[in-house]
N, C-alpha and C. Protein backbone atom coordinates (compact mmCIF):
# COMPACT_ATOMS: atom_id res chain seq x y z
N UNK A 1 148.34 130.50 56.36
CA UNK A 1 148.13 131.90 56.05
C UNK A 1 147.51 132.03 54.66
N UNK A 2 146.30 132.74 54.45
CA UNK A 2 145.80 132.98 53.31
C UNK A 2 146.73 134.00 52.33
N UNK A 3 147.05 133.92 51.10
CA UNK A 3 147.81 134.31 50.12
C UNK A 3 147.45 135.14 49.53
N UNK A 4 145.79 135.26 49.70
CA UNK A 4 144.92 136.47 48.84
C UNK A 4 144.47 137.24 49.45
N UNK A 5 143.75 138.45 49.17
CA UNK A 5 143.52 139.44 49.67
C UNK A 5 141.71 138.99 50.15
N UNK A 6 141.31 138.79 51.27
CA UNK A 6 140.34 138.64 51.56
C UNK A 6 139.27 139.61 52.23
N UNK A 7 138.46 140.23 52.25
CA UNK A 7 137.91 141.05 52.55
C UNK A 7 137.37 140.48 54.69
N UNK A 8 137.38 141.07 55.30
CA UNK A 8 136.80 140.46 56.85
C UNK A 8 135.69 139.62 56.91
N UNK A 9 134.50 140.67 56.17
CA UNK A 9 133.71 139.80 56.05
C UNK A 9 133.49 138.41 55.74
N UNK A 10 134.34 138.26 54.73
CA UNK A 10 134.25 136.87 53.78
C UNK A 10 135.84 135.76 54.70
N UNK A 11 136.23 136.35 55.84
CA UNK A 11 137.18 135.40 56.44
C UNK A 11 136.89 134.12 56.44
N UNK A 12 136.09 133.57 56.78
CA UNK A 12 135.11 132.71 57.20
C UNK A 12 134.90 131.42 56.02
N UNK A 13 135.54 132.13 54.92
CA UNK A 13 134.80 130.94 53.66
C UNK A 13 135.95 131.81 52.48
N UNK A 14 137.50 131.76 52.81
CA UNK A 14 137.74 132.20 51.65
C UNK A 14 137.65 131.53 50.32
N UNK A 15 137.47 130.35 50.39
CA UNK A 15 137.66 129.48 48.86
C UNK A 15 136.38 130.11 48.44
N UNK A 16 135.31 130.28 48.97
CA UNK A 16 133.89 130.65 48.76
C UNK A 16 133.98 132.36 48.02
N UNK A 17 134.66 133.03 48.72
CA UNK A 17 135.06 134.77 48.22
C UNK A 17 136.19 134.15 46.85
N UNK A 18 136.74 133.57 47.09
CA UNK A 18 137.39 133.61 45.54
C UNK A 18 136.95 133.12 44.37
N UNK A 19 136.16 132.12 44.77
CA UNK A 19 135.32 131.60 43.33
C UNK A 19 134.10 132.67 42.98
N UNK A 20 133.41 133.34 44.26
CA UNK A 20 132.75 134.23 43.54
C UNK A 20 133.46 135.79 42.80
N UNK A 21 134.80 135.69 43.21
CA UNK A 21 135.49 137.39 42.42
C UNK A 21 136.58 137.00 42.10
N UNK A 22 137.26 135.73 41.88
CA UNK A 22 138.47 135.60 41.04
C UNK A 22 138.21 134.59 40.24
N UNK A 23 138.52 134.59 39.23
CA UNK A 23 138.66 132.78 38.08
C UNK A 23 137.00 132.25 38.46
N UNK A 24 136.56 133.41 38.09
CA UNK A 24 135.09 132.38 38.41
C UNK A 24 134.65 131.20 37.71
N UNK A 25 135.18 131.21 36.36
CA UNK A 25 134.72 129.91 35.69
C UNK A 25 135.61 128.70 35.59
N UNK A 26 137.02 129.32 35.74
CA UNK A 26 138.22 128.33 36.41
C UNK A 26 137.26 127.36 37.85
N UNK A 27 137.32 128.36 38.89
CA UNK A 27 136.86 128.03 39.82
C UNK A 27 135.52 127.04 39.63
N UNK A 28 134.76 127.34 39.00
CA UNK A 28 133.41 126.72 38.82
C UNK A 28 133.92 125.19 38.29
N UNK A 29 134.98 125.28 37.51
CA UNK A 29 135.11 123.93 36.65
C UNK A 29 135.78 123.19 37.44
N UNK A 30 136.97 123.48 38.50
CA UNK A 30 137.43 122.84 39.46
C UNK A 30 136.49 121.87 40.53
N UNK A 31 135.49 123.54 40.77
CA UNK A 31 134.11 122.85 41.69
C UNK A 31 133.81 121.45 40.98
N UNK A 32 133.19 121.32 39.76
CA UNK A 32 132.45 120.61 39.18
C UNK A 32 133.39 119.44 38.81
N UNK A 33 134.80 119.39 39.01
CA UNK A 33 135.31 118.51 38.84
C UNK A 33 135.93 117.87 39.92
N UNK A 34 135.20 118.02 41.51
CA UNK A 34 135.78 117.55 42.59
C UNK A 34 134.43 116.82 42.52
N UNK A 35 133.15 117.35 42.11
CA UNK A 35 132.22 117.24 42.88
C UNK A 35 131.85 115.45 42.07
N UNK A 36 132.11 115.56 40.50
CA UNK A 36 132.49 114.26 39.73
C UNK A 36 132.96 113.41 40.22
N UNK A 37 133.92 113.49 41.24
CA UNK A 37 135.35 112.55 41.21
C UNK A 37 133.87 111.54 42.84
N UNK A 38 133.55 112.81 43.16
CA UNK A 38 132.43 112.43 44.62
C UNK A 38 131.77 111.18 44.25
N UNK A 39 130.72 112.04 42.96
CA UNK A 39 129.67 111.35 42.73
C UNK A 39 129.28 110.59 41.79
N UNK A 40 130.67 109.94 40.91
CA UNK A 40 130.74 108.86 40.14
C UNK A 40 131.51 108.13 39.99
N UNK A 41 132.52 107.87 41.03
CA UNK A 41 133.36 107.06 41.43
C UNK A 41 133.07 105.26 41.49
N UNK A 42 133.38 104.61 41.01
CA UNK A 42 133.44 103.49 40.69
C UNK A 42 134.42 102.62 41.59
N UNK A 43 135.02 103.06 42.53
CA UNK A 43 135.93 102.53 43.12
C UNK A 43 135.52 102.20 44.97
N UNK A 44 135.71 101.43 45.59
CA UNK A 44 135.41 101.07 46.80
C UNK A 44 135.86 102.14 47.53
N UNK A 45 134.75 102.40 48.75
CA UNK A 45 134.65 103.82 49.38
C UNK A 45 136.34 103.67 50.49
N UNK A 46 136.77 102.38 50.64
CA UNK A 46 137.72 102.18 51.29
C UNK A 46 139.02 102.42 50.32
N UNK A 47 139.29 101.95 49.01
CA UNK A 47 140.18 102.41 48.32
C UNK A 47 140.36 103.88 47.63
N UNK A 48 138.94 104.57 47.63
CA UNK A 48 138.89 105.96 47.18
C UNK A 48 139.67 106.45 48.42
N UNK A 49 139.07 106.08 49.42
CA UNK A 49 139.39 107.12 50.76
C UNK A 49 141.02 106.68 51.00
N UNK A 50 141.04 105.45 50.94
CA UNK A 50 142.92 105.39 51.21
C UNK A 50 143.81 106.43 50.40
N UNK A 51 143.28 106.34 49.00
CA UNK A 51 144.16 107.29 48.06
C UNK A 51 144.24 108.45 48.60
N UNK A 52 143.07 109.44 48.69
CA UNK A 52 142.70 110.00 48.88
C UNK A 52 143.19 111.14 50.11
N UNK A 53 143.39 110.16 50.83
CA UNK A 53 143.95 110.48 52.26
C UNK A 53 145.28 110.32 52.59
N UNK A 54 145.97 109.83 51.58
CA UNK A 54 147.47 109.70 51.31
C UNK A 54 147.33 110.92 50.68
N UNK A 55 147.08 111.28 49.53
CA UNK A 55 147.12 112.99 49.00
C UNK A 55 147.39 114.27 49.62
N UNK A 56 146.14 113.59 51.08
CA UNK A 56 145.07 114.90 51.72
C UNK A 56 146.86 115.17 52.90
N UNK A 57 147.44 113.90 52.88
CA UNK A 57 149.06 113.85 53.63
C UNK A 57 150.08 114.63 52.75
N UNK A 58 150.14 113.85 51.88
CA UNK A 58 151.23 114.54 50.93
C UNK A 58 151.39 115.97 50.94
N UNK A 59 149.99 116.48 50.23
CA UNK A 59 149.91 117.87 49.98
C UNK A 59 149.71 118.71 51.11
N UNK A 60 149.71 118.14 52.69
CA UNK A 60 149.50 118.65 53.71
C UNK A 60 148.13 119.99 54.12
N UNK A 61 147.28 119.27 53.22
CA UNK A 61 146.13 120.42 53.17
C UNK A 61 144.96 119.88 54.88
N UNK A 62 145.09 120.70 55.37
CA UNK A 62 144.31 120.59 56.92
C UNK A 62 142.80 120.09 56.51
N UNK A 63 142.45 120.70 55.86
CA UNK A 63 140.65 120.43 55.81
C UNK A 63 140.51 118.89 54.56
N UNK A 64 141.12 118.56 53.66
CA UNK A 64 141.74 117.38 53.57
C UNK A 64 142.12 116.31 54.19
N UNK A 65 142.71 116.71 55.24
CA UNK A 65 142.68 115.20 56.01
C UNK A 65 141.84 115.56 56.90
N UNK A 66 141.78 116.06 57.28
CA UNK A 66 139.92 115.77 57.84
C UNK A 66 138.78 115.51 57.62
N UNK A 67 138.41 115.73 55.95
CA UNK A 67 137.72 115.45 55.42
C UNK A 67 137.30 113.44 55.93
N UNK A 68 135.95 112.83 55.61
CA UNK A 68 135.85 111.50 55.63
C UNK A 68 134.68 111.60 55.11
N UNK A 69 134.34 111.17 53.21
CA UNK A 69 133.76 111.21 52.22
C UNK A 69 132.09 110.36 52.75
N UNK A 70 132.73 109.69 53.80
CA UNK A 70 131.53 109.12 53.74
C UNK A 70 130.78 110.03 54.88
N UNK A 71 130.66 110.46 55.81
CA UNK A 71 130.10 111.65 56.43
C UNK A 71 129.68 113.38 56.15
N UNK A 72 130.84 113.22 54.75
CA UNK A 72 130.95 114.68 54.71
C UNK A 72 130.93 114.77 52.92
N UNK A 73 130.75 113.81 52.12
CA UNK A 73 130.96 113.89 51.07
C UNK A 73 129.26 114.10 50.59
N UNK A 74 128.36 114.22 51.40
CA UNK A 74 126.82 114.61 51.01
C UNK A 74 126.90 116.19 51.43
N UNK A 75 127.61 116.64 52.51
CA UNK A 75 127.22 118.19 52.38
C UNK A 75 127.96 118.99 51.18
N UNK A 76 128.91 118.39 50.01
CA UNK A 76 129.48 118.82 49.63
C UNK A 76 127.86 119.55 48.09
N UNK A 77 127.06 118.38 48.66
CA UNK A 77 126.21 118.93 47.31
C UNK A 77 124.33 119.08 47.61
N UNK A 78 124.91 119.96 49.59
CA UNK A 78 123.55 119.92 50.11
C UNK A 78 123.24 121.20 49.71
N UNK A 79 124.03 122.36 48.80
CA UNK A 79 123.49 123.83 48.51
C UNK A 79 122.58 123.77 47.98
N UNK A 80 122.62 122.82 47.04
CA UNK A 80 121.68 122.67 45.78
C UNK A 80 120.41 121.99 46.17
N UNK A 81 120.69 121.42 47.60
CA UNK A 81 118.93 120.54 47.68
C UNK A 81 118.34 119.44 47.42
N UNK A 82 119.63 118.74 46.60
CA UNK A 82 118.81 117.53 46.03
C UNK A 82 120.67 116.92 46.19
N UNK A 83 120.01 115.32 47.34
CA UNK A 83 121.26 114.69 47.06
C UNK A 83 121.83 113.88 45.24
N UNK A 84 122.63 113.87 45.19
CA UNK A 84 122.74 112.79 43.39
C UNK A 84 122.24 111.43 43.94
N UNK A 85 121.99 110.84 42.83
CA UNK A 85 121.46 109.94 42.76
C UNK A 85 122.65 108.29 43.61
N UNK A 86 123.98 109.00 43.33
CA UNK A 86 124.73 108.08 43.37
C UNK A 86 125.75 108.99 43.81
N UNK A 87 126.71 108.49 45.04
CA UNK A 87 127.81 108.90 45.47
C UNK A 87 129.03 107.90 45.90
N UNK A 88 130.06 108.09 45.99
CA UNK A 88 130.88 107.34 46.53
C UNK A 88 131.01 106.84 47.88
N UNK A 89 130.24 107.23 48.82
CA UNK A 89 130.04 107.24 50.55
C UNK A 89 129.16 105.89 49.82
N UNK A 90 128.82 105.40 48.73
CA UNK A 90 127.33 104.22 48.64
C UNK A 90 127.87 103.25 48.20
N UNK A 91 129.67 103.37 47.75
CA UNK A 91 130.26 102.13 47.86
C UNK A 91 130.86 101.38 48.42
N UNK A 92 129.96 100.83 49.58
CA UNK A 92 131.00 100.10 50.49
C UNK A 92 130.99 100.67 51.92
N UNK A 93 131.19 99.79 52.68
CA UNK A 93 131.66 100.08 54.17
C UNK A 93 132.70 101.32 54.18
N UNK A 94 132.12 102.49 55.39
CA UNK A 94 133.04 103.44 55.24
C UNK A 94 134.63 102.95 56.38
N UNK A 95 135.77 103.29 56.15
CA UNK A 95 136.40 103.28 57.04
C UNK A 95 136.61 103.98 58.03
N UNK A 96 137.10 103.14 59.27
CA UNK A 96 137.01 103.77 60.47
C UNK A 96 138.60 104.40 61.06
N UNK A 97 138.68 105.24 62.10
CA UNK A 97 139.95 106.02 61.87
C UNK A 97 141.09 105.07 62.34
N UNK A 98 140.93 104.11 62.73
CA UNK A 98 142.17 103.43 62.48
C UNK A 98 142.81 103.42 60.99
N UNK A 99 142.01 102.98 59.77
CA UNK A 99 142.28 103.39 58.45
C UNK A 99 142.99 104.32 58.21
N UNK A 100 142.21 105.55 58.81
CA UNK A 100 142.79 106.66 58.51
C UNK A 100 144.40 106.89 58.94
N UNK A 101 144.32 106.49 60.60
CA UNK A 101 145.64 106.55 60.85
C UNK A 101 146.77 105.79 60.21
N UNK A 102 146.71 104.65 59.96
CA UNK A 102 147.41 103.68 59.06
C UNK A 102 147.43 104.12 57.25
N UNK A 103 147.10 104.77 57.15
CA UNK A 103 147.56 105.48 55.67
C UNK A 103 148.89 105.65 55.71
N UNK A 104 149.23 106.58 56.17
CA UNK A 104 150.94 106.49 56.28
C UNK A 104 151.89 105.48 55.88
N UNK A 105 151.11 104.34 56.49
CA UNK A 105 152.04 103.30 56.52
C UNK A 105 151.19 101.70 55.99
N UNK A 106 151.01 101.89 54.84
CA UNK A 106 150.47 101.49 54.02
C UNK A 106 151.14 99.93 53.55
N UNK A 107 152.29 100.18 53.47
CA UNK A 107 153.34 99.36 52.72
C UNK A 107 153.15 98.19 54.23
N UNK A 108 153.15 98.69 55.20
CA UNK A 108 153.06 97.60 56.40
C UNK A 108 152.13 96.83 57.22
N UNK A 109 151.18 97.77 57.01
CA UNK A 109 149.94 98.21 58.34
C UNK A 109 148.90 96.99 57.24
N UNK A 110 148.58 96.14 58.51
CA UNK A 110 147.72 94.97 57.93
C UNK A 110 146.40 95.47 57.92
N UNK A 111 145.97 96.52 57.89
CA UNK A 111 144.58 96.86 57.72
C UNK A 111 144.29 97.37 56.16
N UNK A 112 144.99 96.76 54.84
CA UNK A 112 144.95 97.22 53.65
C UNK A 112 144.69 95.84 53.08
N UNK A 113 143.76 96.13 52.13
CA UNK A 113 143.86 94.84 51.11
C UNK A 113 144.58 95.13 50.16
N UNK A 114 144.80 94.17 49.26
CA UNK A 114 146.25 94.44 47.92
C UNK A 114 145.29 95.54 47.32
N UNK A 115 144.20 95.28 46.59
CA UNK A 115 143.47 96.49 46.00
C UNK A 115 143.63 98.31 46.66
N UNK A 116 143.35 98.67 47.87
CA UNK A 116 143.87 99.21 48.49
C UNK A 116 145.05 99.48 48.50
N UNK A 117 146.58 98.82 49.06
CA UNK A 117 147.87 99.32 49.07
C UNK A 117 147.81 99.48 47.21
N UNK A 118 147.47 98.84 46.77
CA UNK A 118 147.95 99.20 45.08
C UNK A 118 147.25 100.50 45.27
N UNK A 119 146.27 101.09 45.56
CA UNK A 119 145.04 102.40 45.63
C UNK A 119 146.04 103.69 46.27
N UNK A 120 146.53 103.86 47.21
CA UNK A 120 147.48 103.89 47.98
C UNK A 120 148.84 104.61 47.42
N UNK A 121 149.40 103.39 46.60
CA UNK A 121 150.31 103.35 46.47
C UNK A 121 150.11 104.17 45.07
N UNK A 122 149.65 104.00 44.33
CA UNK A 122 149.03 104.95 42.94
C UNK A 122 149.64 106.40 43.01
N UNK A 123 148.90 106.44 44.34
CA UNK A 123 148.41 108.22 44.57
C UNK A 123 149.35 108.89 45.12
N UNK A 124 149.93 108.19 46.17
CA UNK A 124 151.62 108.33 46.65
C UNK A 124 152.84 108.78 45.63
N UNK A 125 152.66 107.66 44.69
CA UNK A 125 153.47 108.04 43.37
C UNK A 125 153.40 108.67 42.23
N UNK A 126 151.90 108.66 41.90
CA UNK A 126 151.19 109.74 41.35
C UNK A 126 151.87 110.99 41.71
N UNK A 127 151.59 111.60 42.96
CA UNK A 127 151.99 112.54 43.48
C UNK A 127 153.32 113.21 43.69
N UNK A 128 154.22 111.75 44.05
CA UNK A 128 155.29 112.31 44.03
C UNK A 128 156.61 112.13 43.16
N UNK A 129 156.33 110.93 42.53
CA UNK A 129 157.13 110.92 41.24
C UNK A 129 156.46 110.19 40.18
N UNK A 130 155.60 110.81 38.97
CA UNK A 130 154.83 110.45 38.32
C UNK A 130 155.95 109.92 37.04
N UNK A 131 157.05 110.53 36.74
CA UNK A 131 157.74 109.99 35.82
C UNK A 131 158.26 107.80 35.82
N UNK A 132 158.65 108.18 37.43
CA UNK A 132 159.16 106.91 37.28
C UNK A 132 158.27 105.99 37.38
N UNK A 133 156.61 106.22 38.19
CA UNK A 133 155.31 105.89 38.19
C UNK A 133 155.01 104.80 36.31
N UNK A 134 154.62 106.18 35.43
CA UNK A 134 154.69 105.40 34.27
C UNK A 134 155.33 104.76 33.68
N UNK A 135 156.50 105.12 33.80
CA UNK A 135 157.65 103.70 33.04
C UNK A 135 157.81 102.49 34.33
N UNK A 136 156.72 101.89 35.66
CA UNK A 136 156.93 100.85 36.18
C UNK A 136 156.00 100.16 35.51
N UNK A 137 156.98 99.14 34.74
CA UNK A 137 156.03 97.82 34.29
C UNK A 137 155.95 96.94 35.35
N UNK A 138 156.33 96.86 36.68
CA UNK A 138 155.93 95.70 37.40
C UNK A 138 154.95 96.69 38.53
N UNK A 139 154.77 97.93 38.53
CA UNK A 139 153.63 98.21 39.34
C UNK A 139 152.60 98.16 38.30
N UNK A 140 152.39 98.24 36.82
CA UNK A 140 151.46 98.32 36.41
C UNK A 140 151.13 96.80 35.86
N UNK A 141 151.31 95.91 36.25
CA UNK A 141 151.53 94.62 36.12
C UNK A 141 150.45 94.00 37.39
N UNK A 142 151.30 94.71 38.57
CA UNK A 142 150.17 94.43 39.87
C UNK A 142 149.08 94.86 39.97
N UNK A 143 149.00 96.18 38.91
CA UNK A 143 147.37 97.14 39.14
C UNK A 143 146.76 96.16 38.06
N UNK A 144 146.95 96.02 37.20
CA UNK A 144 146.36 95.30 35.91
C UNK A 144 145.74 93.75 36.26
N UNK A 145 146.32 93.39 37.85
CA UNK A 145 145.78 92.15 38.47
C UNK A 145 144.90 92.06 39.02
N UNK A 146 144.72 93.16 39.41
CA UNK A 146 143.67 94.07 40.70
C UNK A 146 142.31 94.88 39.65
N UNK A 147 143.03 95.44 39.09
CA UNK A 147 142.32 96.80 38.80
C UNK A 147 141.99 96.58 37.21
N UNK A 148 140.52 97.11 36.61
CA UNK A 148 140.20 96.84 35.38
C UNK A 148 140.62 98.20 34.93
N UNK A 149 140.70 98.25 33.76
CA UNK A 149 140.94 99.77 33.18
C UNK A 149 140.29 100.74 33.24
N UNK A 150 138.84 100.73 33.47
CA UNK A 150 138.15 101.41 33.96
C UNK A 150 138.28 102.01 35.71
N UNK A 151 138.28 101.10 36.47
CA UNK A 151 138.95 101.49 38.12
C UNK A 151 140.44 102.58 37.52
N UNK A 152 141.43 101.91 36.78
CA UNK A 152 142.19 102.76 37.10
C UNK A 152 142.22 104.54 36.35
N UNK A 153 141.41 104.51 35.10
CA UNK A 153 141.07 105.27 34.79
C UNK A 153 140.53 106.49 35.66
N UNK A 154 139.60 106.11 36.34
CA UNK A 154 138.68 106.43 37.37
C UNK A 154 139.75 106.95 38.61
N UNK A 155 140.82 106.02 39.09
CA UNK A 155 141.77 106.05 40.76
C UNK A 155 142.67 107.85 39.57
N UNK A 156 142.89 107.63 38.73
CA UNK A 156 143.63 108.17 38.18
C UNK A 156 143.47 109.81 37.89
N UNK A 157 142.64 109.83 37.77
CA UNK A 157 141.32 111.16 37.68
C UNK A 157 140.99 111.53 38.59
N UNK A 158 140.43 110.34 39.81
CA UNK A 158 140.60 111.52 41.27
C UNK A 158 141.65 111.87 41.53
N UNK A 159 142.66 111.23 41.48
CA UNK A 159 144.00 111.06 42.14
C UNK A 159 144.73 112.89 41.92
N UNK A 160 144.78 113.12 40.59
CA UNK A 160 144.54 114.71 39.89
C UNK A 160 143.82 115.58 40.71
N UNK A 161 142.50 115.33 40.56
CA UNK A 161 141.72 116.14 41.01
C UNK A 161 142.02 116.31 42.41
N UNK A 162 142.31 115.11 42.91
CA UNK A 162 142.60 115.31 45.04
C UNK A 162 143.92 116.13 44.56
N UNK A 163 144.87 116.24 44.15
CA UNK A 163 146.66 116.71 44.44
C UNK A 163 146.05 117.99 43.86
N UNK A 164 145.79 118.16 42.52
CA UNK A 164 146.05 119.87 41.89
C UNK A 164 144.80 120.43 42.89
N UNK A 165 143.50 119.63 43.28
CA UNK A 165 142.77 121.40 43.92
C UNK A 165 143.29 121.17 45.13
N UNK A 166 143.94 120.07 46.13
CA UNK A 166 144.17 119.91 47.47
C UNK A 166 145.79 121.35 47.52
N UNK A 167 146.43 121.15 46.48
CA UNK A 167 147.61 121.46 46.83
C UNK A 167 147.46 123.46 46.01
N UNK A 168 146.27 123.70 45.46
CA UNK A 168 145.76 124.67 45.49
C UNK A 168 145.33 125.25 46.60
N UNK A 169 144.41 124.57 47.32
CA UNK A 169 143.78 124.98 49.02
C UNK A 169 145.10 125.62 49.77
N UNK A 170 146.19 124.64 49.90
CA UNK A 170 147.21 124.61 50.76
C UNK A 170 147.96 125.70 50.54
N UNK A 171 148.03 125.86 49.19
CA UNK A 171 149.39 126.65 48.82
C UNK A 171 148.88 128.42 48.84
N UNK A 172 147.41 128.69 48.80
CA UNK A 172 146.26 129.48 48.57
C UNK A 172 146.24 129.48 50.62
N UNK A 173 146.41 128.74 51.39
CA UNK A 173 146.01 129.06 52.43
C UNK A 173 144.12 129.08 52.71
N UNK A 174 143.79 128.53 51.50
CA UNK A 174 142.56 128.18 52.01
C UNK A 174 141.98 127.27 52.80
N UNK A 175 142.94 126.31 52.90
CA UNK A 175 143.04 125.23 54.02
C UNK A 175 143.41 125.53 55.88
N UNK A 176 143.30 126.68 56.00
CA UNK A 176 143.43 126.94 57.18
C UNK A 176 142.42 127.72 57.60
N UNK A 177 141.19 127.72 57.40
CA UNK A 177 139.67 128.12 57.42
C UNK A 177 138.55 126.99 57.23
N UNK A 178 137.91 126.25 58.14
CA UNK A 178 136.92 125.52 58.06
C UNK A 178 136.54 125.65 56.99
N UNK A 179 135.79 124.87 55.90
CA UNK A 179 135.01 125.13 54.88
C UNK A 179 133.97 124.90 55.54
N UNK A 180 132.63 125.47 55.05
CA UNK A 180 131.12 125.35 55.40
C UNK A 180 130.84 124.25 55.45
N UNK A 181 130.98 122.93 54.94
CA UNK A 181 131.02 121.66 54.16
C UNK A 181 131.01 120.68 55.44
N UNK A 182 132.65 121.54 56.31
CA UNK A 182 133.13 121.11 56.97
C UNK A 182 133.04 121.32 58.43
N UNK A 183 132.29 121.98 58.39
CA UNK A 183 131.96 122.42 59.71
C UNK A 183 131.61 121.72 60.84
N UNK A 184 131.18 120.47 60.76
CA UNK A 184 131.10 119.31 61.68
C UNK A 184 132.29 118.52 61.64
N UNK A 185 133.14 118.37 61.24
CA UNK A 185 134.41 117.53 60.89
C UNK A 185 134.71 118.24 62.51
N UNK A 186 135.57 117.26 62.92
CA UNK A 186 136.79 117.67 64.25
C UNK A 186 137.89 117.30 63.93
């Protein structure tokens, strides 16, 4: 259920009616900071998308887990006409929905490499208990084996950006309206 007052016309695309008449420059900077996390990601299109899609769970946002970056992460910046030069769909083999389905179960499901379940597992805890997250010296022991400071810098920053605008959509009810973006997704 949408939370805001939406006009009929604009049913169709409320995230779209609120960035143009509420928090427009809030909104704009959110835009511009999903669209970053897209198109300069440094991290394998299989470990972005695991995190990612553990989030798109957590925060239970519909158009989120449907989302799959590598199909749908170019219409996110086809308004403008010109793809970027560089996106995250260009690192790496995309995963296929077995992946997807096996997110859940991460800790078990042999379709994860350690890079991955550590990717995974980040965003999981990220999300849901970030306190006890930073004081683990033996998970940050395992990322530090895996992961250069830069990757985690990077897992760490989307990881934000996927939970605060995903769990915005959700909580906003903007997630229960196709986005334009998304309109081919099933």
């Amino acid at each position: 259920m949408i939370r805001i007052d939406i006009p009929a016309d604009q049913a169709a695309n409320p995230h779209g009616y609120a960035a143009r008449a509420h928090g427009r420059e809030i909104m704009a900077a959110a835009d511009a900071f999903s669209k970053a996390v897209y198109q300069h990601s440094i991290l394998s299109l299989r470990e972005f998308e695991g995190a990612r899609s553990r989030i798109a769970q957590i925060n239970g946002c519909v158009v989120c887990q449907q989302f799959r970056a590598a199909k749908d992460a170019p219409s996110m910046f086809a308004a403008t006409g010109v793809r970027p030069g560089h996106l995250v769909s260009d690192n790496g083999p995309a995963p296929d929905e077995a992946f997807y389905d096996a997110v859940e179960q991460w800790r078990t499901s042999p379709l994860f490499s350690p890079r991955e379940r550590i990717a995974i597992e980040f965003a999981e805890r990220f999300a849901e208990e970030p306190k006890v997250l930073a004081d683990d010296e033996g998970f940050w022991e395992r990322a530090h084996a895996h992961f250069s400071d830069a990757e985690i810098v990077d897992l760490a920053h989307s990881v934000a950006a996927w939970t605060g605008l995903g769990r915005v959509a959700h909580v906003l009810g903007f997630d229960s309206v196709c986005l334009p973006f998304m309109a081919g997704v099933e």
